[in-house]
Every structure is written in C-alpha cells, then in structure tokens.
C-alpha atoms as a PDB file:
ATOM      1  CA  UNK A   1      -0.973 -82.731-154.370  1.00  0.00           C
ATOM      2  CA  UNK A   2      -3.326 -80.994-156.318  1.00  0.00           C
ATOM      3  CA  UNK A   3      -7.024 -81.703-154.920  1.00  0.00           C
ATOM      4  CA  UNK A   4      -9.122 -82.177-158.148  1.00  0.00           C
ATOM      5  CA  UNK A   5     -13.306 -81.078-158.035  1.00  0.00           C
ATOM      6  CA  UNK A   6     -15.204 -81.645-160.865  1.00  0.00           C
ATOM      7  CA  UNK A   7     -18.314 -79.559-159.133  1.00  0.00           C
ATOM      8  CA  UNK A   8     -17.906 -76.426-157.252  1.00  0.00           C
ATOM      9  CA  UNK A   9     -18.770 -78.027-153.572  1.00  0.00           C
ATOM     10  CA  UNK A  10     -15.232 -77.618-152.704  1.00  0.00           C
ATOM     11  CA  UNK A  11     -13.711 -77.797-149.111  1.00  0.00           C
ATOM     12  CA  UNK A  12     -13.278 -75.098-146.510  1.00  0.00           C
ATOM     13  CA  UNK A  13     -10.150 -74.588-146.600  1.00  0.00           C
ATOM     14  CA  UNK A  14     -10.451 -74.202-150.226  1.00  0.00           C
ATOM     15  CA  UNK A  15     -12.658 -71.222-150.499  1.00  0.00           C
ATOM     16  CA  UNK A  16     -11.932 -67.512-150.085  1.00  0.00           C
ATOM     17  CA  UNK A  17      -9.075 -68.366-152.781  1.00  0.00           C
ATOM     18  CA  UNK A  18      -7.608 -66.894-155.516  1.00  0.00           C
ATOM     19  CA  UNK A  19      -9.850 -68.113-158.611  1.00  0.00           C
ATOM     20  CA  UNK A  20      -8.200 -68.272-162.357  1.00  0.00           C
ATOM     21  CA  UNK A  21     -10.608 -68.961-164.796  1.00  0.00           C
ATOM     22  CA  UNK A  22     -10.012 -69.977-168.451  1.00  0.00           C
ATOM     23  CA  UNK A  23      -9.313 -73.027-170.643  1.00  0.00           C
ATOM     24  CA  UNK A  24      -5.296 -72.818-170.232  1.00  0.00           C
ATOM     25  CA  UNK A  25      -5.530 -74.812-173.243  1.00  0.00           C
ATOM     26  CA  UNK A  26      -1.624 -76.029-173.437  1.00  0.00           C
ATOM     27  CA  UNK A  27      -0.532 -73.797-170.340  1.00  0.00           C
ATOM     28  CA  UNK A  28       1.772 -71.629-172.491  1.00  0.00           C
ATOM     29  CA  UNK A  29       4.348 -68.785-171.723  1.00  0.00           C
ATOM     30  CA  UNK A  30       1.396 -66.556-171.472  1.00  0.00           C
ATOM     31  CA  UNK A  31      -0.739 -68.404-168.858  1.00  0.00           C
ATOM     32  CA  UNK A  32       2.634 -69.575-167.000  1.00  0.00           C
ATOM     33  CA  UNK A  33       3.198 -65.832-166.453  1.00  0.00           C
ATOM     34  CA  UNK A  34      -0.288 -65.205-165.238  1.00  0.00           C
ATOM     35  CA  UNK A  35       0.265 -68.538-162.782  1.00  0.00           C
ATOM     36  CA  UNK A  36       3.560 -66.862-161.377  1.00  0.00           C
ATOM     37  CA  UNK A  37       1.940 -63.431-160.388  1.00  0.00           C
ATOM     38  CA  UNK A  38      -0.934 -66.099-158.620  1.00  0.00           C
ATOM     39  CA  UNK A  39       1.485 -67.185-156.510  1.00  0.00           C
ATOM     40  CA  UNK A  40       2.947 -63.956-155.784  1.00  0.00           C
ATOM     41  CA  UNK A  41      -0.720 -62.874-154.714  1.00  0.00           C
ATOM     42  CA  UNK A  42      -0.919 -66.538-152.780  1.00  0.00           C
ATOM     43  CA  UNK A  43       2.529 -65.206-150.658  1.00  0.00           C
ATOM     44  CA  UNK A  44       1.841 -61.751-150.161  1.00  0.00           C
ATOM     45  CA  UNK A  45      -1.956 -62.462-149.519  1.00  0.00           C
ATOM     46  CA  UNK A  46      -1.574 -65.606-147.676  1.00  0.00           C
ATOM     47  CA  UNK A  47      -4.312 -67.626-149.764  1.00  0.00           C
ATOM     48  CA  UNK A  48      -4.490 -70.729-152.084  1.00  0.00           C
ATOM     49  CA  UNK A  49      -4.923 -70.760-155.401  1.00  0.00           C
ATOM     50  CA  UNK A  50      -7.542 -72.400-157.750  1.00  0.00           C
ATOM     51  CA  UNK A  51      -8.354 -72.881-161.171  1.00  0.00           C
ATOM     52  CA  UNK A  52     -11.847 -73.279-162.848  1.00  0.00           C
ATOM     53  CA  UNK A  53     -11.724 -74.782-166.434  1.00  0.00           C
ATOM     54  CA  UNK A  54     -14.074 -76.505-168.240  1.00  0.00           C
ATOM     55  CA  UNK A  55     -14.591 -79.560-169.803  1.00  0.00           C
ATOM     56  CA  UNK A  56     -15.484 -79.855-173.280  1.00  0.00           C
ATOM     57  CA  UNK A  57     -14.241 -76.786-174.069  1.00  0.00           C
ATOM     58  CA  UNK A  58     -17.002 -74.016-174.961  1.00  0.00           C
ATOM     59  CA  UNK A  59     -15.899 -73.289-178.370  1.00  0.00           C
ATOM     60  CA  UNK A  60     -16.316 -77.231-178.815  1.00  0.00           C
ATOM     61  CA  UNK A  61     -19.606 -78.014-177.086  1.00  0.00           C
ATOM     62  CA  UNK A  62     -21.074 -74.813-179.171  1.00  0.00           C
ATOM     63  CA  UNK A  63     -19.675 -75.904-182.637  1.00  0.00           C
ATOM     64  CA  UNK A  64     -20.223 -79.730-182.742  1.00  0.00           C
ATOM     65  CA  UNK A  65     -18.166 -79.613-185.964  1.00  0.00           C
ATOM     66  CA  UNK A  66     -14.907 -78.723-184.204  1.00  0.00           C
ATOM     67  CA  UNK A  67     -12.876 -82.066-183.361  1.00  0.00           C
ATOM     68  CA  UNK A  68      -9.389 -81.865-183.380  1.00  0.00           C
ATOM     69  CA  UNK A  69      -8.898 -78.303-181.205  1.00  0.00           C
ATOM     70  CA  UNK A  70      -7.246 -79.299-178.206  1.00  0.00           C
ATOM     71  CA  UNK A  71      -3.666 -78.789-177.527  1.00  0.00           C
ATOM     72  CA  UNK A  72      -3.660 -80.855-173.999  1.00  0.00           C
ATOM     73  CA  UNK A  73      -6.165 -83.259-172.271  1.00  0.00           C
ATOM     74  CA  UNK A  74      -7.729 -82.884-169.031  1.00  0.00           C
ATOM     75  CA  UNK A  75      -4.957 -85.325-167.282  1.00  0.00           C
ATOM     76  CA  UNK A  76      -1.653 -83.036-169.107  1.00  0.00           C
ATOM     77  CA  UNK A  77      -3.509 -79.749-168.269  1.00  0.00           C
ATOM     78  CA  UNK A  78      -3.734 -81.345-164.133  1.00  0.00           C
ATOM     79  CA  UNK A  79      -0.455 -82.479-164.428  1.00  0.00           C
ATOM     80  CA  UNK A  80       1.260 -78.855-165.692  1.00  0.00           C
ATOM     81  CA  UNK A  81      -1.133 -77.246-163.132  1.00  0.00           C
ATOM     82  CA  UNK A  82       0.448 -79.553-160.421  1.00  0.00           C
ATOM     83  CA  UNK A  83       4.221 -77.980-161.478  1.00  0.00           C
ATOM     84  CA  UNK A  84       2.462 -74.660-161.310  1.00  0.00           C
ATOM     85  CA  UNK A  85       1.818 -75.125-157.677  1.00  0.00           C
ATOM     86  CA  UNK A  86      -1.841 -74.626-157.747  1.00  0.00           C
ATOM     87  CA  UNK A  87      -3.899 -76.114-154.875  1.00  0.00           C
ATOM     88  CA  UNK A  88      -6.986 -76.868-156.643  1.00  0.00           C
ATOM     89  CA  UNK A  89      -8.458 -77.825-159.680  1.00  0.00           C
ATOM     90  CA  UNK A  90     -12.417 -77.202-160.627  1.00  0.00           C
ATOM     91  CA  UNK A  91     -13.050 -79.174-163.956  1.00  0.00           C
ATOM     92  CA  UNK A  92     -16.756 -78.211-164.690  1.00  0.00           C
ATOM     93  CA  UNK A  93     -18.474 -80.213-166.999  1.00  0.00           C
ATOM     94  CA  UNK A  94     -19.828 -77.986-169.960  1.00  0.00           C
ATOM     95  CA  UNK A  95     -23.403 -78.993-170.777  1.00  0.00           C
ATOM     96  CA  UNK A  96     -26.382 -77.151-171.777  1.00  0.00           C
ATOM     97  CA  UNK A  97     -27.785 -76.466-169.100  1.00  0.00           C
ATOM     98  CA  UNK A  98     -24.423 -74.713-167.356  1.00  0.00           C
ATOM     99  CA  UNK A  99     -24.624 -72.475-170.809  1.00  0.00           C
ATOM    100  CA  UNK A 100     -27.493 -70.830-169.789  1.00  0.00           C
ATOM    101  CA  UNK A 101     -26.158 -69.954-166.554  1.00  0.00           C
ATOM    102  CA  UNK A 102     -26.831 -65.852-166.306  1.00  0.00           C
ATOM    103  CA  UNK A 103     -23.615 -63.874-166.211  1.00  0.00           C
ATOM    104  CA  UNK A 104     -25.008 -62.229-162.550  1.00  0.00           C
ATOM    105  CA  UNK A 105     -25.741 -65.782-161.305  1.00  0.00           C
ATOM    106  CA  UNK A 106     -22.701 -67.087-162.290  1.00  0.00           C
ATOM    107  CA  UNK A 107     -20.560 -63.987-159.992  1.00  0.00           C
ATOM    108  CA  UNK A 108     -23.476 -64.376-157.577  1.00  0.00           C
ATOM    109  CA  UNK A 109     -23.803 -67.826-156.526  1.00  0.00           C
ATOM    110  CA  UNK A 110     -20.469 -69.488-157.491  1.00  0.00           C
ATOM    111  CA  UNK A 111     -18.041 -67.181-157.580  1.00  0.00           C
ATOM    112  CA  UNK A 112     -19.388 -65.650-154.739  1.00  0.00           C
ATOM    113  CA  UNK A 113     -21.297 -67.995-152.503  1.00  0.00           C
ATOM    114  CA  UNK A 114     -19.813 -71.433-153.146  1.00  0.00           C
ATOM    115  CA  UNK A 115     -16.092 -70.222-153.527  1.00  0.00           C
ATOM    116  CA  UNK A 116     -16.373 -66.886-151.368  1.00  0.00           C
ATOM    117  CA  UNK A 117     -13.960 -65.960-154.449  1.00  0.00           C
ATOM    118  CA  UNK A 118     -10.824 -63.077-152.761  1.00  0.00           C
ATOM    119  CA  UNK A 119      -9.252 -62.475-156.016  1.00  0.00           C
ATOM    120  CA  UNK A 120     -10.244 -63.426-159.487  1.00  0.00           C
ATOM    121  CA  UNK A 121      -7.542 -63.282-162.092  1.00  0.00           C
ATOM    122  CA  UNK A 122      -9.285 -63.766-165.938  1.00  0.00           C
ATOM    123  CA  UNK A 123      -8.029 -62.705-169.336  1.00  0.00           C
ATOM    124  CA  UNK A 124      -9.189 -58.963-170.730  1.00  0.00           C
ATOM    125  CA  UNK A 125     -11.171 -61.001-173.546  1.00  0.00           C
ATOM    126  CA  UNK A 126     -12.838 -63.489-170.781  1.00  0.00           C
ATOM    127  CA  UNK A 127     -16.193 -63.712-172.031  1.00  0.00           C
ATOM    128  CA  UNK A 128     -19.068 -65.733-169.316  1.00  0.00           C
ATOM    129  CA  UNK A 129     -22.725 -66.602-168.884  1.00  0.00           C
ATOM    130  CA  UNK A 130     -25.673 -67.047-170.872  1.00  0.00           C
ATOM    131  CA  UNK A 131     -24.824 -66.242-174.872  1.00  0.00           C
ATOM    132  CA  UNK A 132     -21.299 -64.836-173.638  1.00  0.00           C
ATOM    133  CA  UNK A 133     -23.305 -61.930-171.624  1.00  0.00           C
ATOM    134  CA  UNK A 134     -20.250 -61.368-168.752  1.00  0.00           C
ATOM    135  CA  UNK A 135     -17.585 -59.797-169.114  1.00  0.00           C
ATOM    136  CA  UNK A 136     -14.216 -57.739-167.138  1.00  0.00           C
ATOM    137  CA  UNK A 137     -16.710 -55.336-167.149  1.00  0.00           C
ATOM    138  CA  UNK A 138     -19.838 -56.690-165.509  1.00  0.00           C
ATOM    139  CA  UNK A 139     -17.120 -58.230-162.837  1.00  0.00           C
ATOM    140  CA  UNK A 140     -15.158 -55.562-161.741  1.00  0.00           C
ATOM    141  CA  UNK A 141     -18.777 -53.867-161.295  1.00  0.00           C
ATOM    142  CA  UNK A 142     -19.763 -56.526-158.957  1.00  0.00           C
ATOM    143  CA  UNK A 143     -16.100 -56.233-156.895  1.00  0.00           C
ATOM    144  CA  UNK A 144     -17.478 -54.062-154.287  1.00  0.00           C
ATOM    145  CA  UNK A 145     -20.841 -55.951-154.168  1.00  0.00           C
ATOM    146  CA  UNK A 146     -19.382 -59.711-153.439  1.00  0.00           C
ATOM    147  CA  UNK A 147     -16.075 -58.593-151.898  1.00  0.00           C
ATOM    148  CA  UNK A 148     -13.674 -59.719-154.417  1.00  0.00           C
ATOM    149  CA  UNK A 149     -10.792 -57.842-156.341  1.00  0.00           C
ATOM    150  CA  UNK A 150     -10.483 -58.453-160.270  1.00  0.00           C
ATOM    151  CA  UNK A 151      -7.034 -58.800-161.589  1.00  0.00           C
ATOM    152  CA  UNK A 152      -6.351 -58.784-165.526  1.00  0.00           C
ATOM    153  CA  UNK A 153      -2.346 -58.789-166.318  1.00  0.00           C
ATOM    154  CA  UNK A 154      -1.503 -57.477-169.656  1.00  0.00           C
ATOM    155  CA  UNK A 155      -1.086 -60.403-172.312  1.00  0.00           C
ATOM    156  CA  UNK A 156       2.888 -62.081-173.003  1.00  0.00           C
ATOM    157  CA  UNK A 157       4.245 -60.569-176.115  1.00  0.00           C
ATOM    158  CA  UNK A 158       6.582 -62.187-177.949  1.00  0.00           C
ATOM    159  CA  UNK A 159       7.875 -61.462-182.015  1.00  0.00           C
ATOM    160  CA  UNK A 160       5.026 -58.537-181.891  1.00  0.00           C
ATOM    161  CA  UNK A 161       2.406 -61.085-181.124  1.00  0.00           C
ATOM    162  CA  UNK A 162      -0.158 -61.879-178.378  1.00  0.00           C
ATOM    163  CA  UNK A 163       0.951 -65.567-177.038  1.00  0.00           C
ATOM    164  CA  UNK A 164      -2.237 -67.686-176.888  1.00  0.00           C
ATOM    165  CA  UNK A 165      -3.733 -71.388-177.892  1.00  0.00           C
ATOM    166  CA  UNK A 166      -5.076 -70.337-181.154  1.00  0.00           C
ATOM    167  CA  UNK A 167      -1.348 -68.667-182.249  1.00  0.00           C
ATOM    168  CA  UNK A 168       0.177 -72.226-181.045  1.00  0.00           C
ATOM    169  CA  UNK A 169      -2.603 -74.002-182.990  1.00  0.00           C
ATOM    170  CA  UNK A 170      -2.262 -72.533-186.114  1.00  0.00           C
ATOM    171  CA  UNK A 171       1.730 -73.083-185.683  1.00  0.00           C
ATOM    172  CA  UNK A 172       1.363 -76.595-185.149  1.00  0.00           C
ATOM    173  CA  UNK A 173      -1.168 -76.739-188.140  1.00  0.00           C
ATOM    174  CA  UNK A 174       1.202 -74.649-190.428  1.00  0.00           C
ATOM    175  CA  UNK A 175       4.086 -76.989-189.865  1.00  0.00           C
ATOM    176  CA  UNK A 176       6.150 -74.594-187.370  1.00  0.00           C
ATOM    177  CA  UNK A 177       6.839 -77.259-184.322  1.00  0.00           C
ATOM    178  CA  UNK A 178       9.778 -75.350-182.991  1.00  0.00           C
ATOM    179  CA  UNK A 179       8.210 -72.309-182.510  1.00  0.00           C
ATOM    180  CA  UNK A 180       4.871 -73.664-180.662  1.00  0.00           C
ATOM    181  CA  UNK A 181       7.895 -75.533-178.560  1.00  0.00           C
ATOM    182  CA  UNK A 182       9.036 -72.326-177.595  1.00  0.00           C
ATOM    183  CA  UNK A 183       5.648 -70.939-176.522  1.00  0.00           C
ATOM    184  CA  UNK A 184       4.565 -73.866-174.812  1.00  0.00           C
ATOM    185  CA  UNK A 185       7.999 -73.748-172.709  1.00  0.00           C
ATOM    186  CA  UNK A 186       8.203 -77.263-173.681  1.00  0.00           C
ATOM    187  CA  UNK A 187       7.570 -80.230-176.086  1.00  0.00           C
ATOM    188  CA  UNK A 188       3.879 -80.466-177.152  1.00  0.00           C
ATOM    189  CA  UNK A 189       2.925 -83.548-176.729  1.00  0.00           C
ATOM    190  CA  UNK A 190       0.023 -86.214-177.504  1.00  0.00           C
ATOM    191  CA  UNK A 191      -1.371 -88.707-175.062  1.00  0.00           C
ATOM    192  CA  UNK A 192      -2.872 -91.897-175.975  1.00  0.00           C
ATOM    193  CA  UNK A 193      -4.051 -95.755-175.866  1.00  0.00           C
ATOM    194  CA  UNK A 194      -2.228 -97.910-178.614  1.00  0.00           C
ATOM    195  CA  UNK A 195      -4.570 -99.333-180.756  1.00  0.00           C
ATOM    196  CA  UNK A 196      -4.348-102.483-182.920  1.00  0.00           C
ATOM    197  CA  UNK A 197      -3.918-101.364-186.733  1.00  0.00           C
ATOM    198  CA  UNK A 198      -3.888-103.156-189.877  1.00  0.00           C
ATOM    199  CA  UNK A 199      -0.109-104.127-189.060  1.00  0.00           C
ATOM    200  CA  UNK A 200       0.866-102.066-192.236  1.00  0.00           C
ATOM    201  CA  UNK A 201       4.491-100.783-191.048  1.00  0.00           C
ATOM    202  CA  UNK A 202       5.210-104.036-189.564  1.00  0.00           C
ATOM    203  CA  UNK A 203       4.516-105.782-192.992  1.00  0.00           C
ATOM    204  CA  UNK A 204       7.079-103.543-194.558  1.00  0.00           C
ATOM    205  CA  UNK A 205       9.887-103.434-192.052  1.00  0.00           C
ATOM    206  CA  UNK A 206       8.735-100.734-189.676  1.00  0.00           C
ATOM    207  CA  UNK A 207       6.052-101.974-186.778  1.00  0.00           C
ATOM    208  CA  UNK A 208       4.111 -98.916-185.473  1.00  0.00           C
ATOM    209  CA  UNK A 209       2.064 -98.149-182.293  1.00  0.00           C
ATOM    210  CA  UNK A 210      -1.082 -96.771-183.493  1.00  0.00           C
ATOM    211  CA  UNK A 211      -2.889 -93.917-181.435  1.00  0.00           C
ATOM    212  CA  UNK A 212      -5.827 -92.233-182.216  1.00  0.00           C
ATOM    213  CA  UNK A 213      -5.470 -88.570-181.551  1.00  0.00           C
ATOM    214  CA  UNK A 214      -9.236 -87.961-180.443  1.00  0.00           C
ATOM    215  CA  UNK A 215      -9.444 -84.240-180.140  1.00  0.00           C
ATOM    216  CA  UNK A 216      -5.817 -82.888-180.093  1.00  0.00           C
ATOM    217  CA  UNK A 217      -5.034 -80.198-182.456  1.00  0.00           C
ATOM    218  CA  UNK A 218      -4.233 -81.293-186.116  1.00  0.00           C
ATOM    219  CA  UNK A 219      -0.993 -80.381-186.593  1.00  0.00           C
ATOM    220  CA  UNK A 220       1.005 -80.647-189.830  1.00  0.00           C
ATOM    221  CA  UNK A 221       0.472 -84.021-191.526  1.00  0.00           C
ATOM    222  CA  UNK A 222       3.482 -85.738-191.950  1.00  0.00           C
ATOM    223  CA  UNK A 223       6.591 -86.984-190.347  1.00  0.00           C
ATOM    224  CA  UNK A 224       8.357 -86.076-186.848  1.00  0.00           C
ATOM    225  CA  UNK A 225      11.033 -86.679-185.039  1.00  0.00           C
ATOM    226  CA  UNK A 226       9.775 -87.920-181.397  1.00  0.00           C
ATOM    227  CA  UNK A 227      10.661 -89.427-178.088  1.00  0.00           C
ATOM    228  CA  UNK A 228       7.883 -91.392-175.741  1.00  0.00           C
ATOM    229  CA  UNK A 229       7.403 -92.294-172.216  1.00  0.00           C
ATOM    230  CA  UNK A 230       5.176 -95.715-171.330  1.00  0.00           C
ATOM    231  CA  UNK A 231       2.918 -95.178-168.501  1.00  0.00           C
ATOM    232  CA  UNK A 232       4.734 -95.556-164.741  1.00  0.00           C
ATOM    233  CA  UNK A 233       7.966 -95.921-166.633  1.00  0.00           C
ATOM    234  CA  UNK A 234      10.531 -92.841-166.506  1.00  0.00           C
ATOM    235  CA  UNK A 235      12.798 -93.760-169.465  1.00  0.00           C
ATOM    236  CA  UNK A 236      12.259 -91.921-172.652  1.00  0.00           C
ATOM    237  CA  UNK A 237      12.281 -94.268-175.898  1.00  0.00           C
ATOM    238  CA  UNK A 238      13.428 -92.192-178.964  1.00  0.00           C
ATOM    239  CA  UNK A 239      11.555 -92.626-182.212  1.00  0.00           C
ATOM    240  CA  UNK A 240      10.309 -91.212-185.182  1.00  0.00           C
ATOM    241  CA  UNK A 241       5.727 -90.636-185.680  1.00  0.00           C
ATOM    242  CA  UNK A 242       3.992 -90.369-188.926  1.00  0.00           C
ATOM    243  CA  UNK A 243       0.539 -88.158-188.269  1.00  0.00           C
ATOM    244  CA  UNK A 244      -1.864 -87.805-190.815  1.00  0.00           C
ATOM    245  CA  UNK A 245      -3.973 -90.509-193.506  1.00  0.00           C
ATOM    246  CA  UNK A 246      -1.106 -92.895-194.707  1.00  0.00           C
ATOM    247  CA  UNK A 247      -1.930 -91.910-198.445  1.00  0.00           C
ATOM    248  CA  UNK A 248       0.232 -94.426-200.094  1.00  0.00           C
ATOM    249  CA  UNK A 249      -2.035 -96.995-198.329  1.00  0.00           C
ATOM    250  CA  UNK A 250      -5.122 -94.539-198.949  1.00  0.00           C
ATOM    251  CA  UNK A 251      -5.997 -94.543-195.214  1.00  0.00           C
ATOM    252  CA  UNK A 252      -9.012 -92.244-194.331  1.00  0.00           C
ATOM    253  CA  UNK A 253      -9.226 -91.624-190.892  1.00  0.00           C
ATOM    254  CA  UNK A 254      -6.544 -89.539-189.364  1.00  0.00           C
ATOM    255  CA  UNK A 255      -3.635 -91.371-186.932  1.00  0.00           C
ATOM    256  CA  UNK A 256      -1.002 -91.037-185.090  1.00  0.00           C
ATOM    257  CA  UNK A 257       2.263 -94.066-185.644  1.00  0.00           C
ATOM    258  CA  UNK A 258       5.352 -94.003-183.572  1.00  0.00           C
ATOM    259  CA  UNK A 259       8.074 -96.374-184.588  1.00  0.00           C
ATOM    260  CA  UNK A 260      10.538 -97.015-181.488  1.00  0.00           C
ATOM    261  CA  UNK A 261      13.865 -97.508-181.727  1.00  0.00           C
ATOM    262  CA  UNK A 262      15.417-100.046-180.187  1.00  0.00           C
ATOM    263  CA  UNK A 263      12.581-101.381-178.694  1.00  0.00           C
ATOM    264  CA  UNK A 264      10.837-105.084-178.799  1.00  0.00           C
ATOM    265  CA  UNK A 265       7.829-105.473-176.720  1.00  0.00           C
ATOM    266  CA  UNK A 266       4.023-105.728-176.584  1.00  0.00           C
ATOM    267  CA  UNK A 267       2.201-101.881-176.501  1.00  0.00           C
ATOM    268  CA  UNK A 268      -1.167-103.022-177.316  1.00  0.00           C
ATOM    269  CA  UNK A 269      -4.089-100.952-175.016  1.00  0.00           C
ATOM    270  CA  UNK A 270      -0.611 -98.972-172.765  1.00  0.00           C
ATOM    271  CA  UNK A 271      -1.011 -95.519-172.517  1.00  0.00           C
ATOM    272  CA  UNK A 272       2.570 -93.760-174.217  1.00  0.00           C
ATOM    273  CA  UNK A 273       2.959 -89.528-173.687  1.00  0.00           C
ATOM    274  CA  UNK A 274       4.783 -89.057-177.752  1.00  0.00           C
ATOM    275  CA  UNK A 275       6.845 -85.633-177.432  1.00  0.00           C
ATOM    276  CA  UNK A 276       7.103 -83.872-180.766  1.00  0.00           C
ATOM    277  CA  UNK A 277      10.876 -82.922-181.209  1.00  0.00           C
ATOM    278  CA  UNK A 278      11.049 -81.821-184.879  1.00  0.00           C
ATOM    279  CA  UNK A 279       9.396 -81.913-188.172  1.00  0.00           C
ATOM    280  CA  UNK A 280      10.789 -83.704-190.426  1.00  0.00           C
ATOM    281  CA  UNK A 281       8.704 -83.299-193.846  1.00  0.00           C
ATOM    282  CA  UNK A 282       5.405 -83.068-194.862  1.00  0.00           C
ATOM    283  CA  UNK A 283       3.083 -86.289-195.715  1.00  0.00           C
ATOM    284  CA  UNK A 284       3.138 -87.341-199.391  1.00  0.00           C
ATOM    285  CA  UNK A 285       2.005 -90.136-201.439  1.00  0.00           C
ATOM    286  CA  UNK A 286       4.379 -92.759-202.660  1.00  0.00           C
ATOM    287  CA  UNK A 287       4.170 -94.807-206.212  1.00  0.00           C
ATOM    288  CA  UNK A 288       5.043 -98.202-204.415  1.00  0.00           C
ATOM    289  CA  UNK A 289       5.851 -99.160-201.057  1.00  0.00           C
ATOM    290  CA  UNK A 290      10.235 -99.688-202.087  1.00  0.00           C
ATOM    291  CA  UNK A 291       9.985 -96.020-202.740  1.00  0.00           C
ATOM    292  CA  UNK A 292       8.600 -95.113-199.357  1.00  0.00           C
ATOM    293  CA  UNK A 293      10.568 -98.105-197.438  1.00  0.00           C
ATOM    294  CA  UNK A 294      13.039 -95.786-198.984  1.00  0.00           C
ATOM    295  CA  UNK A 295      11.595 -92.559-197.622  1.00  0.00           C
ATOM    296  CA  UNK A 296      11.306 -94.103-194.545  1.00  0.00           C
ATOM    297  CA  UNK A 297      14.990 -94.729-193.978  1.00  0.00           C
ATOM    298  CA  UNK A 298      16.120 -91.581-194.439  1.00  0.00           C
ATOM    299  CA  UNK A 299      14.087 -89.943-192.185  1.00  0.00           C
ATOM    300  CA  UNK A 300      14.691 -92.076-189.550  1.00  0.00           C
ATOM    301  CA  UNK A 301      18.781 -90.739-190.017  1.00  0.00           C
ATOM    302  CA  UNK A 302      17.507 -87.590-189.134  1.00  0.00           C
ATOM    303  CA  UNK A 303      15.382 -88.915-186.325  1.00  0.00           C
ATOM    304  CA  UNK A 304      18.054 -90.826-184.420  1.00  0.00           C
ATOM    305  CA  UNK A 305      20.072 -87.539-184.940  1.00  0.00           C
ATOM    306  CA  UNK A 306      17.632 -84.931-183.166  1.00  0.00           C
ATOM    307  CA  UNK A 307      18.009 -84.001-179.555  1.00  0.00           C
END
C-alpha cells in the first residue's frame, strides 16, 4: 500500500528515503526506467522510496491559459506509482506562496530537514525554487552540506528521440495513438464522471456516456476505438469514443462519448477508466445526420474488430 501525504510531515519510518522528484506526467518508458534503478538503490541501500510531485502542475498554475495538458490525474499517476513499488507518495499542492519558495530553502528545510533526504534522483533539466532558481547544479553543491547523494540517469532514447510527456503529448495531439501506446508501456487512458448530455446519439441510434475531459491532454479530435472499465468492476466493456466538438451538431465545448457495446444499463454520475486502443479517423462535419448514422456504422466494424 502506497501511504499517500499531501504535506511533507511524513512518518519516521518514511524519512532518510530515496526522494524522486518530478511531475511523472503519464509515468512513461522513461520515468519507468528511472523507477527501476530506485529500487535497485532501495535493495542495495536498504531504504524506501518516495516520490514528490505536485499538484497543479507548475507549467499550469504559471500559465492560467493552459487547460487540457495532462496526460494522467492525480488518482492514475498513485495508482501506476503503486505497480512501481514506491512506498510513498508526497502530492504538494502548488500555490503561490510554495512558488516563492528559495531554491536553498527548498534543499535546506525539506529536502533536508523534514525528509532527511539519502538519495535524490531528478531529471538533468529539473528546474526548482523561486523563478526556477535551482538546479542539478545548486544540488549536487549542497550534497556534502545536507548529506545526500544526487543521482541523474541519462534520459530513455528511443527512434533518436528523448522519451518524455511533451513527445507523448504532441503524439496524442498529432493523431499518432499507437506510438504514445508504446511509450507509455500501455493504453493511455481518460478517467471520468458520466455526465447527462443532450441525449444526441441516443436520438439517432447510438446512446453515449458523456465525460468531460477536464484537463487531460487534447488529443486528436475524432473517433477511437476503445474499451472501459466501471468503477469496482473488473470486466472490460469494448466500445468505440468520439472526442472532440460534435460539428455536425455544432457543439462548442470539447467532450468525450463512448458508445458500449453490448451494454444496457444506467451510467449516469459512475466513474468509467476509457482505454484508447486505436484511431480510427479524424472528426468531420456531416451534411445530415443519415450520412453520419452512416459514418457511424462503419466505424464501429472496425471498432468491434480491434484488439
């Protein structure tokens, strides 16, 4: 069980840890490698290991104009940490006054102090403190001083490129689902509350659970191939999702609609995990709603086909 602070007053046995640090935003290939060597440290070192993240994320907070960024919530990101066998979680909540924090405070009195911090395992490009001050730098100068020993693995390459959250974003934006599969090491997925819509796919054959998307990542408008689990329920329920603004029906705000198959039942306010298997074609709008009843059919062929 993964013990989950949202302050740094952690327990005893919890300090004098190994500390990661970072926003593991979708706990890709790249940050699953830097987890392994963690544990390799936890083994040979005899220690637990913890995680510090932060919550919003600091790219959002600063840029209020940033909404759809995220390529997991807080409760997938302490879930994947869980299979990553990481004792603890530190979820700090990102405010203004936590910005100003100084970079020598920060290595001082948290890192040092509250966590008594034995190894510290960060990115090379880890940035921290007041206006991004900190760096590698400032805290391998400080090792010696607070008794703690940096450690900054060299970055997963794969195809020639550095894997990270903003190459899997701009995948997932550019329409390329597989490949952000394969860097992820696994479906990406949206979580959500169904929502009560304007009941438009049920009025033309094809009832849809509607879920806002809040802050995920915007990937490609259009249609997918998907399979969803219901909350406490370990069956997956194939289906096919339509993401994006409904332009046929001139729909403004972006959403998220699964249609299930083979599935009657009452959704309304359940929390469903949707799995992205493939990407099926892009959003377009149609002349009248035959055409796209149409549409509609043949993608869910290729929908009931994927694996």
């Amino acid at each position: 069980m993964v013990k989950h602070y949202y302050n740094f007053k952690i327990k005893k046995n919890h300090k004098g840890s190994i500390i990661l640090i970072g926003n593991f935003d979708g706990l890709h290939l790249g940050h699953q490698k830097l987890f392994r060597l963690a544990q390799l440290y936890k083994k040979k070192y005899n220690l637990k290991v913890g995680v510090i993240n932060f919550d919003p994320m600091p790219k959002m907070f600063f840029n209020s104009s940033i909404k759809n960024f995220r390529l997991s919530n807080i409760n997938q990101k302490i879930k994947l940490l869980r299979e990553l066998k990481v004792d603890f979680v530190i979820t700090k909540k990102f405010d203004k006054s936590f910005s100003k924090t100084k970079a020598l405070n920060f290595i001082k009195n948290i890192l040092n102090k509250k966590l008594n911090s034995k190894f510290i395992f960060v990115s090379n490009n880890f940035r921290f403190g007041n206006k991004r001050e900190g760096d590698v730098n400032l805290l391998i100068k400080n090792e010696k001083t607070y008794n703690y020993k940096v450690v900054k693995p060299k970055p997963l390459i794969k195809d020639k490129k550095i894997v990270s959250s903003s190459l899997i974003r701009g995948m997932l934006e550019n329409g390329f689902l597989k490949k952000s599969n394969k860097l992820l090491n696994r479906n990406w997925t949206i979580e959500g509350i169904v929502q009560k819509g304007r009941q438009v796919g049920k009025k033309i054959g094809f009832p849809t659970c509607n879920i806002d998307i809040k802050d995920y990542v915007l990937a490609k408008p259009g249609v997918y191939a998907v399979k969803v689990l219901r909350k406490n329920n370990s069956k997956y329920l194939k289906g096919i999702a339509n993401l994006g603004y409904r332009p046929t029906f001139n729909q403004k705000k972006i959403l998220l609609e699964v249609h299930l198959f083979n599935f009657s039942g009452n959704l309304y306010n359940k929390l469903l995990t949707v799995e992205f298997l493939k990407f099926i074609r892009k959003e377009k709008k149609f002349n009248n709603v035959n055409k796209l009843r149409a549409q509609i059919k043949r993608d869910l062929n290729i929908a009931r086909k994927t694996k």
